[in-house]
PDB file of N, CA and C in Angstrom:
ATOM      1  N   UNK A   1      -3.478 -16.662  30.546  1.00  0.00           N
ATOM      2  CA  UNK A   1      -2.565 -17.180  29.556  1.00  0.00           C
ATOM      3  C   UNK A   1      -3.141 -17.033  28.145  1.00  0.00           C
ATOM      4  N   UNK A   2      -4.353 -17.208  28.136  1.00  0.00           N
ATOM      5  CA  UNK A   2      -5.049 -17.084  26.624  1.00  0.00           C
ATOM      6  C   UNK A   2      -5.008 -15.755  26.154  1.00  0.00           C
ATOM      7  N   UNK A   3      -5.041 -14.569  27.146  1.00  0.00           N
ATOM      8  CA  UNK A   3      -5.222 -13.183  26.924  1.00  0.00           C
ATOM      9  C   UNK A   3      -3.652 -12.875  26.295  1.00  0.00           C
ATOM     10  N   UNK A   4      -2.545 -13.468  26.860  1.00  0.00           N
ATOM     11  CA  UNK A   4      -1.582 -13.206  26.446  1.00  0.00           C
ATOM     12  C   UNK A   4      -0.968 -13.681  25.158  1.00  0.00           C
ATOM     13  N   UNK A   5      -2.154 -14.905  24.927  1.00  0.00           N
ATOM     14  CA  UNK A   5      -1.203 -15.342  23.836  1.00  0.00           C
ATOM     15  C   UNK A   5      -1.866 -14.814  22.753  1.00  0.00           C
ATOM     16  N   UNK A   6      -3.477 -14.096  22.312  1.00  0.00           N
ATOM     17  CA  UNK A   6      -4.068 -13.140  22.152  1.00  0.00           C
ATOM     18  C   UNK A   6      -3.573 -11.927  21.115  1.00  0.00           C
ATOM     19  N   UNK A   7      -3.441 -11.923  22.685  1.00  0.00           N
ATOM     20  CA  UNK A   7      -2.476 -10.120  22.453  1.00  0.00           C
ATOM     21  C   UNK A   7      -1.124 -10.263  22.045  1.00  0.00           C
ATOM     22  N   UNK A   8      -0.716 -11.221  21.341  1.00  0.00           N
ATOM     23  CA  UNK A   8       1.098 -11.924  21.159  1.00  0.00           C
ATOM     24  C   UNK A   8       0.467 -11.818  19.309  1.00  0.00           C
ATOM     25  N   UNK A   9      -0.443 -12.524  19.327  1.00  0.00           N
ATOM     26  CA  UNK A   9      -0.965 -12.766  17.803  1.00  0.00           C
ATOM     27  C   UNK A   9      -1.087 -11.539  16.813  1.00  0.00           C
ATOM     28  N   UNK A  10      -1.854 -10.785  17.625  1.00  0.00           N
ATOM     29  CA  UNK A  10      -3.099  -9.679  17.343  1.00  0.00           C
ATOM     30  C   UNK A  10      -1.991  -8.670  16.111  1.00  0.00           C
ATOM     31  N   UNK A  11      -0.539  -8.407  16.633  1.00  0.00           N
ATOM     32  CA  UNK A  11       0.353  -7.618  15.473  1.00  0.00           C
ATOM     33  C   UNK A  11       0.591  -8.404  14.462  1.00  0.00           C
ATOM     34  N   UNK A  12       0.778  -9.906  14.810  1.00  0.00           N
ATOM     35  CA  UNK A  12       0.890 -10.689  13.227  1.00  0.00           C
ATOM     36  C   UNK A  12      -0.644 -10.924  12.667  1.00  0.00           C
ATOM     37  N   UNK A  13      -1.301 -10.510  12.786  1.00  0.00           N
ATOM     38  CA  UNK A  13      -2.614 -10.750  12.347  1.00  0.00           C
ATOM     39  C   UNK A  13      -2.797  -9.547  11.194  1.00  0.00           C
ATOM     40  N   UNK A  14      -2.670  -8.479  11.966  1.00  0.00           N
ATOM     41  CA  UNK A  14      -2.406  -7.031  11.461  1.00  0.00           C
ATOM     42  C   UNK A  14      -1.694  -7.059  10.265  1.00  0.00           C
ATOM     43  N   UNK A  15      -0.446  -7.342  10.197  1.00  0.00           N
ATOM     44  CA  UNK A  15       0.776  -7.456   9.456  1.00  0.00           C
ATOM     45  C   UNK A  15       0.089  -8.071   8.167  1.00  0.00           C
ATOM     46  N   UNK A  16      -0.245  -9.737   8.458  1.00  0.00           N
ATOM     47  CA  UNK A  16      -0.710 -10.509   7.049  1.00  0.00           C
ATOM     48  C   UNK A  16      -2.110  -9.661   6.749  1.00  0.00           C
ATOM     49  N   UNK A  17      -2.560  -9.043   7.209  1.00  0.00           N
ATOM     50  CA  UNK A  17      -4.115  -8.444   6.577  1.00  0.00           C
ATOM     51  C   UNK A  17      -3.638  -7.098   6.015  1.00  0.00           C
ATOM     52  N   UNK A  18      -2.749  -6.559   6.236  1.00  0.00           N
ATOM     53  CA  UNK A  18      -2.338  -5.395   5.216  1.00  0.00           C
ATOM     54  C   UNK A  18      -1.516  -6.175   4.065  1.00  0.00           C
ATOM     55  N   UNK A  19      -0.573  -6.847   4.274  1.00  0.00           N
ATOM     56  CA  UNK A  19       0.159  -7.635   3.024  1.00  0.00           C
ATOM     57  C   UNK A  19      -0.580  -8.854   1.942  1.00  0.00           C
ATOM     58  N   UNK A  20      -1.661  -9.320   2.010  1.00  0.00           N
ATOM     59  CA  UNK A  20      -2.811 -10.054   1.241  1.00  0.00           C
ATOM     60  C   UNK A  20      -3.125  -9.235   0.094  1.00  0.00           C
ATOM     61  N   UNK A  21      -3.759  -8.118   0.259  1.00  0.00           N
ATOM     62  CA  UNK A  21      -4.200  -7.454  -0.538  1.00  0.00           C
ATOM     63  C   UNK A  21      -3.321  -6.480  -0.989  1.00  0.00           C
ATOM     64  N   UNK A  22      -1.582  -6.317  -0.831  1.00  0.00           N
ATOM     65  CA  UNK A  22      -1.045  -5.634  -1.640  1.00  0.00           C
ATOM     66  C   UNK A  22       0.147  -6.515  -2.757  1.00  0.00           C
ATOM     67  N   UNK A  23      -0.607  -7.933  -2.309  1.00  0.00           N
ATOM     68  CA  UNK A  23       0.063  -9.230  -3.140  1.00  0.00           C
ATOM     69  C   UNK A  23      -0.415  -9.560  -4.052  1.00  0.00           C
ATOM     70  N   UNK A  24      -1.929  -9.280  -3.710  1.00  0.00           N
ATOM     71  CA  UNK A  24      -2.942  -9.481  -4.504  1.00  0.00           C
ATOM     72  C   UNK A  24      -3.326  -8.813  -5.587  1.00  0.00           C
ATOM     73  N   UNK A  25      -2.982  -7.526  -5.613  1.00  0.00           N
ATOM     74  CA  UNK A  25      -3.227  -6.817  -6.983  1.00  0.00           C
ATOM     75  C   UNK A  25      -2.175  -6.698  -7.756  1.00  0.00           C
ATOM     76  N   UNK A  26      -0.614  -6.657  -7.481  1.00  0.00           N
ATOM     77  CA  UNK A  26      -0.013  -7.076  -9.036  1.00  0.00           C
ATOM     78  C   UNK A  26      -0.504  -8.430  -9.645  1.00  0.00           C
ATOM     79  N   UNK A  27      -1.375  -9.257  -9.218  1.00  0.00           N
ATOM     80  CA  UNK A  27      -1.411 -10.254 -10.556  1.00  0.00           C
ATOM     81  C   UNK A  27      -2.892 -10.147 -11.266  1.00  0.00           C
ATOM     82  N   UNK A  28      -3.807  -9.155 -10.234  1.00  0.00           N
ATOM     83  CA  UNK A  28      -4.802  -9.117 -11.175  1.00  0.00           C
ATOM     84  C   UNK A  28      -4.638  -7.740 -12.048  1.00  0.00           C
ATOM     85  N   UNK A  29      -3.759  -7.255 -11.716  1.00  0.00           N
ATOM     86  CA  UNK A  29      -3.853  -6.060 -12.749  1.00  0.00           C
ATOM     87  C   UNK A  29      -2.347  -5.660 -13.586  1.00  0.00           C
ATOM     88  N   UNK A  30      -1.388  -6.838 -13.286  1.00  0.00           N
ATOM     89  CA  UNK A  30      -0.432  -6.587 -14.443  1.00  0.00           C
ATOM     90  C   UNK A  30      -0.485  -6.618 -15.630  1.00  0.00           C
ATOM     91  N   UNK A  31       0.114  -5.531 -16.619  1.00  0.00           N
ATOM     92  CA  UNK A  31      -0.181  -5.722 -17.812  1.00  0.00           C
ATOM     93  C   UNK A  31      -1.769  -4.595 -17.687  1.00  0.00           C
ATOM     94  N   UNK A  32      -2.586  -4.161 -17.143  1.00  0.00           N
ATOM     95  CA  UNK A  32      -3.695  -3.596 -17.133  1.00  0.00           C
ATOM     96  C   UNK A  32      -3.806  -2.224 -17.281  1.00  0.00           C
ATOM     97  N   UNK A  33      -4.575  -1.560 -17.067  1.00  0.00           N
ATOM     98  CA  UNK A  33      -5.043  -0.204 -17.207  1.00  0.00           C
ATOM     99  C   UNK A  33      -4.303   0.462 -16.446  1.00  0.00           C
ATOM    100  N   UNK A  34      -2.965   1.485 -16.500  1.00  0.00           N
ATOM    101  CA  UNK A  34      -2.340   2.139 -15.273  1.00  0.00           C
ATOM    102  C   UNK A  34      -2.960   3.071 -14.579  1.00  0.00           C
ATOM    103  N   UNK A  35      -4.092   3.686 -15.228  1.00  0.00           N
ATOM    104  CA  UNK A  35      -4.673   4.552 -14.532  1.00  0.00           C
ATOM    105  C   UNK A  35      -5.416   4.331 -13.752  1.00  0.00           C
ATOM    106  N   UNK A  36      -6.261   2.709 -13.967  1.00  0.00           N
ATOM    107  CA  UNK A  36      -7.362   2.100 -13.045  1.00  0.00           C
ATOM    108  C   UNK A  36      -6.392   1.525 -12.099  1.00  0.00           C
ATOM    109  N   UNK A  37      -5.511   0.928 -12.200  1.00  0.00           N
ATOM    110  CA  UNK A  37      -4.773   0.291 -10.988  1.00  0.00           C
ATOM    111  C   UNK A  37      -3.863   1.301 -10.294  1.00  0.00           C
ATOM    112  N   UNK A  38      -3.967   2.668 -10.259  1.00  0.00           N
ATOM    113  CA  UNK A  38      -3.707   4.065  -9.910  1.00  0.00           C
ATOM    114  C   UNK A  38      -4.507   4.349  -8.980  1.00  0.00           C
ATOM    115  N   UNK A  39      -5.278   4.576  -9.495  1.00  0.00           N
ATOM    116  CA  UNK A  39      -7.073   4.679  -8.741  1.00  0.00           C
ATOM    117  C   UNK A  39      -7.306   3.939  -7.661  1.00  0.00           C
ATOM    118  N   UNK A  40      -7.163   2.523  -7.918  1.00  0.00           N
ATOM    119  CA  UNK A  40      -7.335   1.217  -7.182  1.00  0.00           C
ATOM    120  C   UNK A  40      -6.474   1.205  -6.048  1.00  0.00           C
ATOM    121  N   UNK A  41      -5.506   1.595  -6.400  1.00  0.00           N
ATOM    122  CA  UNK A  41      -4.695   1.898  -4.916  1.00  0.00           C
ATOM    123  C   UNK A  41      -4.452   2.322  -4.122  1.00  0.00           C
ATOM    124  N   UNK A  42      -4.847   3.765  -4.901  1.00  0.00           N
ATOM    125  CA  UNK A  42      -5.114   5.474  -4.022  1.00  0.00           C
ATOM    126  C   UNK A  42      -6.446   4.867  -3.746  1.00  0.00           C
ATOM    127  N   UNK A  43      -7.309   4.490  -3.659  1.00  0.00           N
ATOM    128  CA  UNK A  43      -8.735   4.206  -2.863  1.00  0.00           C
ATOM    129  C   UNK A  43      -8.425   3.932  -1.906  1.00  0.00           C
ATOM    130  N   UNK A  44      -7.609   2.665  -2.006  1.00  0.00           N
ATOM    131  CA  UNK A  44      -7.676   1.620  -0.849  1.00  0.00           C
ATOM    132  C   UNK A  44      -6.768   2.010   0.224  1.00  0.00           C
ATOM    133  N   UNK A  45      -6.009   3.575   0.097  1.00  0.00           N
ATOM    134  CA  UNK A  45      -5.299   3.833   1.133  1.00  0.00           C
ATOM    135  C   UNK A  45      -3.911   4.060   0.963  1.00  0.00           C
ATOM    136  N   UNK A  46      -3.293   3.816   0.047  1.00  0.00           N
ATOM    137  CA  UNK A  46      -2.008   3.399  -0.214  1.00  0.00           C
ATOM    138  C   UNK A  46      -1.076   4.397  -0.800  1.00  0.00           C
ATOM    139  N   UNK A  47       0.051   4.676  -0.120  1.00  0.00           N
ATOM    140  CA  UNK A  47       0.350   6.248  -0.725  1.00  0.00           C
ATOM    141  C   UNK A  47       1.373   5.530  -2.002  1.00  0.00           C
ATOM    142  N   UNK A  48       0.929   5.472  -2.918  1.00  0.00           N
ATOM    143  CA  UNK A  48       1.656   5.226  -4.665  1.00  0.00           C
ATOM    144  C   UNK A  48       2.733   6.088  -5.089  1.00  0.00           C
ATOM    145  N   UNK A  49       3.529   5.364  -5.779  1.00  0.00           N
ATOM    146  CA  UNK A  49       4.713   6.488  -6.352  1.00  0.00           C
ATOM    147  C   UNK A  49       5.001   5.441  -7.426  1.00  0.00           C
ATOM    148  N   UNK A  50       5.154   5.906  -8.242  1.00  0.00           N
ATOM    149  CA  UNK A  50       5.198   5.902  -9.629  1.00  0.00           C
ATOM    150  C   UNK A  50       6.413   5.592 -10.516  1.00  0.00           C
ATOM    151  N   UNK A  51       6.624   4.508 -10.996  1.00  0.00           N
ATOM    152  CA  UNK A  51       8.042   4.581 -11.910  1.00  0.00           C
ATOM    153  C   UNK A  51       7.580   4.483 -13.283  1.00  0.00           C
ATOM    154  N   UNK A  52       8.179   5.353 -14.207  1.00  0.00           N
ATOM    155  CA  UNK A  52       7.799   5.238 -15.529  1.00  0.00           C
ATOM    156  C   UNK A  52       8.979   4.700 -16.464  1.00  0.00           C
ATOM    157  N   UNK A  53       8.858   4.024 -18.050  1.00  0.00           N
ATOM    158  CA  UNK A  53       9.399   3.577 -18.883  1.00  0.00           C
ATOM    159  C   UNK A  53       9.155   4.253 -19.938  1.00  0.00           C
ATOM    160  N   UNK A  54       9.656   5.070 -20.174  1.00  0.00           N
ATOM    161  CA  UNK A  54       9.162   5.706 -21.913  1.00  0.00           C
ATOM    162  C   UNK A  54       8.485   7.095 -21.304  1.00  0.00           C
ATOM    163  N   UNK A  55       7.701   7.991 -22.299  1.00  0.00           N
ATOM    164  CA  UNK A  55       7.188   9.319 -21.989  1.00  0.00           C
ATOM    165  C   UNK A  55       5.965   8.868 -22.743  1.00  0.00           C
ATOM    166  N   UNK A  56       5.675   8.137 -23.137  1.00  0.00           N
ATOM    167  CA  UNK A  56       3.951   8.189 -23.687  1.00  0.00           C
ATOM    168  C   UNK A  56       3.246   8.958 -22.629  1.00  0.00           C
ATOM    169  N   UNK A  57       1.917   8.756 -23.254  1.00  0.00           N
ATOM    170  CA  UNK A  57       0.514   9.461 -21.979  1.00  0.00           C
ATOM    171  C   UNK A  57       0.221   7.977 -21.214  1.00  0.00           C
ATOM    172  N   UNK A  58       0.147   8.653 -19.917  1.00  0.00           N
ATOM    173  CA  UNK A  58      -0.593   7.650 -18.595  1.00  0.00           C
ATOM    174  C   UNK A  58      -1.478   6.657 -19.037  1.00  0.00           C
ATOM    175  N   UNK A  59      -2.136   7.199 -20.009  1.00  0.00           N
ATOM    176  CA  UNK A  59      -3.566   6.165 -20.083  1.00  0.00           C
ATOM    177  C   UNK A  59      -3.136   5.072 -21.349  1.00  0.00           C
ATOM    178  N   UNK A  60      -1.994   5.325 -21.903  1.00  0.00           N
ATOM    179  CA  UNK A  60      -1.605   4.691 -22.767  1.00  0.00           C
ATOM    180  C   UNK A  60      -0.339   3.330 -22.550  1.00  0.00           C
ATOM    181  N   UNK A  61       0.040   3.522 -21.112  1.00  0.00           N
ATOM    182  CA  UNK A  61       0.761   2.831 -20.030  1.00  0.00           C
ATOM    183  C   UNK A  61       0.830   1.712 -19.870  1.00  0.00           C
ATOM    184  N   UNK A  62       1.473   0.461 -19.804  1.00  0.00           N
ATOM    185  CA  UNK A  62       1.549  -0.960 -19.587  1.00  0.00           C
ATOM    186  C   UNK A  62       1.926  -1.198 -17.955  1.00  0.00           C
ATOM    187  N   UNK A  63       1.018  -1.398 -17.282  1.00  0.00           N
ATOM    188  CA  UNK A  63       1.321  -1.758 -15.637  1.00  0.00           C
ATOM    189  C   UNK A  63       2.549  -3.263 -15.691  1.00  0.00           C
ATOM    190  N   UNK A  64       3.889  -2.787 -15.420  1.00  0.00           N
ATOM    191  CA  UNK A  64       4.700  -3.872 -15.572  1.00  0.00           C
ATOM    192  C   UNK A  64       5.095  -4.787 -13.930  1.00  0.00           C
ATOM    193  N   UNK A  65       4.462  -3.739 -13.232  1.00  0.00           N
ATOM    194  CA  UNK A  65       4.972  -4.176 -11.671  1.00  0.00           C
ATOM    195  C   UNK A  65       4.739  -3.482 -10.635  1.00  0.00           C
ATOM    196  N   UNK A  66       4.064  -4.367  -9.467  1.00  0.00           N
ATOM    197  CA  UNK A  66       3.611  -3.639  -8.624  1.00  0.00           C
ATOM    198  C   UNK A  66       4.184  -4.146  -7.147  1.00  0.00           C
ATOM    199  N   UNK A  67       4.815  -3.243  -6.040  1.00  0.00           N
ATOM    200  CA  UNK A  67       5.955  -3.623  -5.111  1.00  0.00           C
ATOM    201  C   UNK A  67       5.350  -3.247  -4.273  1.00  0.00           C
ATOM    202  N   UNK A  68       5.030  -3.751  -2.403  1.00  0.00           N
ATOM    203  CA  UNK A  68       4.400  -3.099  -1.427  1.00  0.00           C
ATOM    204  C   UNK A  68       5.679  -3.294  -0.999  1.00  0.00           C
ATOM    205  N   UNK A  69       5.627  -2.051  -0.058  1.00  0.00           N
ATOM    206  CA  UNK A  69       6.764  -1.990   0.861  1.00  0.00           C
ATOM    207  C   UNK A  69       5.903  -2.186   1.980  1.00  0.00           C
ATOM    208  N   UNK A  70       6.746  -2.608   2.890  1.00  0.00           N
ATOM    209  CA  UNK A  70       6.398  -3.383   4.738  1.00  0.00           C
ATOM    210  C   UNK A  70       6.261  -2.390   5.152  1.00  0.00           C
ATOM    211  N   UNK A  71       5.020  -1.933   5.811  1.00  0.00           N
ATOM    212  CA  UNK A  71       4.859  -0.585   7.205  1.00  0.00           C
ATOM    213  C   UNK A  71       4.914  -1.189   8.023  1.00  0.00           C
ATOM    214  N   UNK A  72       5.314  -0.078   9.349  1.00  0.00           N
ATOM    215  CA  UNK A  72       5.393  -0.285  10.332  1.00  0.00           C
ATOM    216  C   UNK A  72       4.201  -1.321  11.000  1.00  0.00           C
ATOM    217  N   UNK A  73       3.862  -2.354  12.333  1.00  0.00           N
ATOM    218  CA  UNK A  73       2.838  -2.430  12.018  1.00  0.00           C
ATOM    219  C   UNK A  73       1.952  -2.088  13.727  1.00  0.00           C
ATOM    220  N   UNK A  74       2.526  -0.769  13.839  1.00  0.00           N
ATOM    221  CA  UNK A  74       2.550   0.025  14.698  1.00  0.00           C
ATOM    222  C   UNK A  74       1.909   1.176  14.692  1.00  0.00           C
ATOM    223  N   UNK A  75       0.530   1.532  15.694  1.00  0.00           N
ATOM    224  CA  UNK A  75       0.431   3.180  15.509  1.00  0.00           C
ATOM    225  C   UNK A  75       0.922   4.013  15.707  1.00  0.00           C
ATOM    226  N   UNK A  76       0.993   5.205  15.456  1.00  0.00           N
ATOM    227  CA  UNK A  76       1.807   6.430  15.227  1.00  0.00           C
ATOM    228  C   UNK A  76       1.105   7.412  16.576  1.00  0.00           C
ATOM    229  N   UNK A  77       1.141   8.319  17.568  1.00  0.00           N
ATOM    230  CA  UNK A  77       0.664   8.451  18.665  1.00  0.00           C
ATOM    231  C   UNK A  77       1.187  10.107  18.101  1.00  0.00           C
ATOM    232  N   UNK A  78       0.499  10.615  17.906  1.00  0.00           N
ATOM    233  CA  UNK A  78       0.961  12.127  17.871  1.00  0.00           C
ATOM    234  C   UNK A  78       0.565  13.492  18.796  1.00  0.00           C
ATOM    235  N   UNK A  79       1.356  13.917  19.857  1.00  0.00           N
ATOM    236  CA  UNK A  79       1.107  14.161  20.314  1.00  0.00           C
ATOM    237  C   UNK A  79       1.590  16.284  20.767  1.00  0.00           C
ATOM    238  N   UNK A  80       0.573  16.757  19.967  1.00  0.00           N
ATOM    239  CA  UNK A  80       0.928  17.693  19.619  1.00  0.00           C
ATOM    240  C   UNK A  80       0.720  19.070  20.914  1.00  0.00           C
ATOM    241  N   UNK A  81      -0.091  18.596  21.658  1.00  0.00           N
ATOM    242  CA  UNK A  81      -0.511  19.457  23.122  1.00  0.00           C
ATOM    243  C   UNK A  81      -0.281  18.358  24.182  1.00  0.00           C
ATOM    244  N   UNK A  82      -0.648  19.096  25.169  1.00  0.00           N
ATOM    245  CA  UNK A  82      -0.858  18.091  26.437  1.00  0.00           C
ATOM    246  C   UNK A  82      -2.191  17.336  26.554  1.00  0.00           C
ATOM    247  N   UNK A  83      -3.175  17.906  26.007  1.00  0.00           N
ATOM    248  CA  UNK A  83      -4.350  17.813  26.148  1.00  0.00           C
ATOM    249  C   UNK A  83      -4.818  16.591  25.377  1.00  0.00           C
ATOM    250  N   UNK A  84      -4.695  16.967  23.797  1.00  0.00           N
ATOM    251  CA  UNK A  84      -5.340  16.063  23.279  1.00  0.00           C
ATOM    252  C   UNK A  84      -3.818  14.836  22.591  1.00  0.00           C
ATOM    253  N   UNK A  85      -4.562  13.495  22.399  1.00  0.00           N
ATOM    254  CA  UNK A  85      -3.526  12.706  21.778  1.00  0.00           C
ATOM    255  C   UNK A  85      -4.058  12.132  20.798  1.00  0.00           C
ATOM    256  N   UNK A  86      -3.796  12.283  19.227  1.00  0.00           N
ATOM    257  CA  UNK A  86      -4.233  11.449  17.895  1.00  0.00           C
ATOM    258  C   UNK A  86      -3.924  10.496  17.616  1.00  0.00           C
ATOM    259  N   UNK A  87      -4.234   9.569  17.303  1.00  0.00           N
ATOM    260  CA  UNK A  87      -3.496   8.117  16.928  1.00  0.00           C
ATOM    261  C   UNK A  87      -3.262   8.297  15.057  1.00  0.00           C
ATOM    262  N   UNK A  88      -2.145   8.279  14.459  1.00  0.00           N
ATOM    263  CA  UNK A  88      -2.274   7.998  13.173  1.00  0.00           C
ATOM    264  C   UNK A  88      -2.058   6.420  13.171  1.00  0.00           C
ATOM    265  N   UNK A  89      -2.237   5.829  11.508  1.00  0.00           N
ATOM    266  CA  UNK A  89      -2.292   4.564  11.286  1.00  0.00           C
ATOM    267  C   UNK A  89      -1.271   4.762   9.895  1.00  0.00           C
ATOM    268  N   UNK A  90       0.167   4.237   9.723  1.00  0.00           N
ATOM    269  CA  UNK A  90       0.976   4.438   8.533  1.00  0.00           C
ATOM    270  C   UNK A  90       0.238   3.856   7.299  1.00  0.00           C
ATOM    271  N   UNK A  91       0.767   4.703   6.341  1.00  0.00           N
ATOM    272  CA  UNK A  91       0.138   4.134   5.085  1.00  0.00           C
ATOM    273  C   UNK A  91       0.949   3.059   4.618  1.00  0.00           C
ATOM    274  N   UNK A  92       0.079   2.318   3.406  1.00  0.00           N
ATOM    275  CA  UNK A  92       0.816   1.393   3.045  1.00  0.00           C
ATOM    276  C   UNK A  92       1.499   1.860   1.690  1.00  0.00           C
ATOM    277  N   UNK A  93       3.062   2.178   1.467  1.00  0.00           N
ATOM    278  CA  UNK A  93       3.648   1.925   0.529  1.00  0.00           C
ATOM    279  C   UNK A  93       3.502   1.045  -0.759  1.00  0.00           C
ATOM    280  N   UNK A  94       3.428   1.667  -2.126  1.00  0.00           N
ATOM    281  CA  UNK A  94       3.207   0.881  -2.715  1.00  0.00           C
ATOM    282  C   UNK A  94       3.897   1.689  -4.167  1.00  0.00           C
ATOM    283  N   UNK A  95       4.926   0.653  -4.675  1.00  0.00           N
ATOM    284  CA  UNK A  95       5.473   1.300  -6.110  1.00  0.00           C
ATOM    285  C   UNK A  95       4.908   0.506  -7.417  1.00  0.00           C
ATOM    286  N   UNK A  96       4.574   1.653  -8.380  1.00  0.00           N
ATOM    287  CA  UNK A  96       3.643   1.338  -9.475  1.00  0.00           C
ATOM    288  C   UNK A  96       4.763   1.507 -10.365  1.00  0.00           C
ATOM    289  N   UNK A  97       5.508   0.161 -11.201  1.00  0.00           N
ATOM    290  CA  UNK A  97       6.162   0.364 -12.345  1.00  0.00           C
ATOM    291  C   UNK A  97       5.244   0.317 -13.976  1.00  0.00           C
ATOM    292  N   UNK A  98       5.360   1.029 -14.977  1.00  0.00           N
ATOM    293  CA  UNK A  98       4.825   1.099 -15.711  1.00  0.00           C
ATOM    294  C   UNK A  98       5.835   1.190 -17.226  1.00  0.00           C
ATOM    295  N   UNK A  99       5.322   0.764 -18.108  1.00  0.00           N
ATOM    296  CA  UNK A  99       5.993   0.777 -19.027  1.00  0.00           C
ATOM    297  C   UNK A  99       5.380   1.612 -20.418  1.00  0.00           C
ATOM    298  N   UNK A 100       5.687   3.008 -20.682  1.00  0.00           N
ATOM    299  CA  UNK A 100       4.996   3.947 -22.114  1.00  0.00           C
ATOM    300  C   UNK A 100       5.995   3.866 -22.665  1.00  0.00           C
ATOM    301  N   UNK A 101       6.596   3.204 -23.134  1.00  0.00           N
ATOM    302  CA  UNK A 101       7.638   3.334 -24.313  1.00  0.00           C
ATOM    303  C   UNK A 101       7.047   2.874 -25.574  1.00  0.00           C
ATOM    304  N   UNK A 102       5.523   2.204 -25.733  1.00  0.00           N
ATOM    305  CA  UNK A 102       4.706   2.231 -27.168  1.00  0.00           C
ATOM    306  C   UNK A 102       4.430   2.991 -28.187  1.00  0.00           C
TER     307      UNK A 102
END
């Protein structure tokens, strides 16, 4: 019974440990460096896409908002022969609004 209730947990466990830390950086870096909180995200895994305000240069950028989207919280099993089987792990979504209209 303990194994089951375990293994019942183990995907919501998953779930809040990817969503912590993509809650966590719009408030330490709003308003901040767009290129470092660019960086900061592409490190940590996170495939970024970009909304812009204005045409200034990147580095000149106001970070106005930062959005994680929910992944799956499921591996990806790819299975391209008979032989061998890869496990992928989805990335975490994440939209970078920015504001260069200065």
């Amino acid at each position: 019974m303990k194994t089951f209730v375990a293994a019942g947990l183990l995907p919501f466990g998953a779930l809040v440990a990817f969503a912590v830390p993509a809650h966590a950086a719009p408030n330490a870096d709003a308003g901040g460096n767009a290129v470092a909180t660019i960086n900061q995200l592409k490190a940590s895994g996170a495939d970024v896409r970009v909304n812009r305000i204005g045409s200034g240069p990147l580095d000149e950028c106001e970070v106005t908002n930062v959005n994680s989207f929910s992944s799956p919280a499921q591996i990806i099993p790819i299975d391209d022969d008979d032989i061998n089987v890869f496990t992928t792990f989805p990335q975490r979504k994440v939209t970078v609004t920015l504001n260069c209209s200065r």
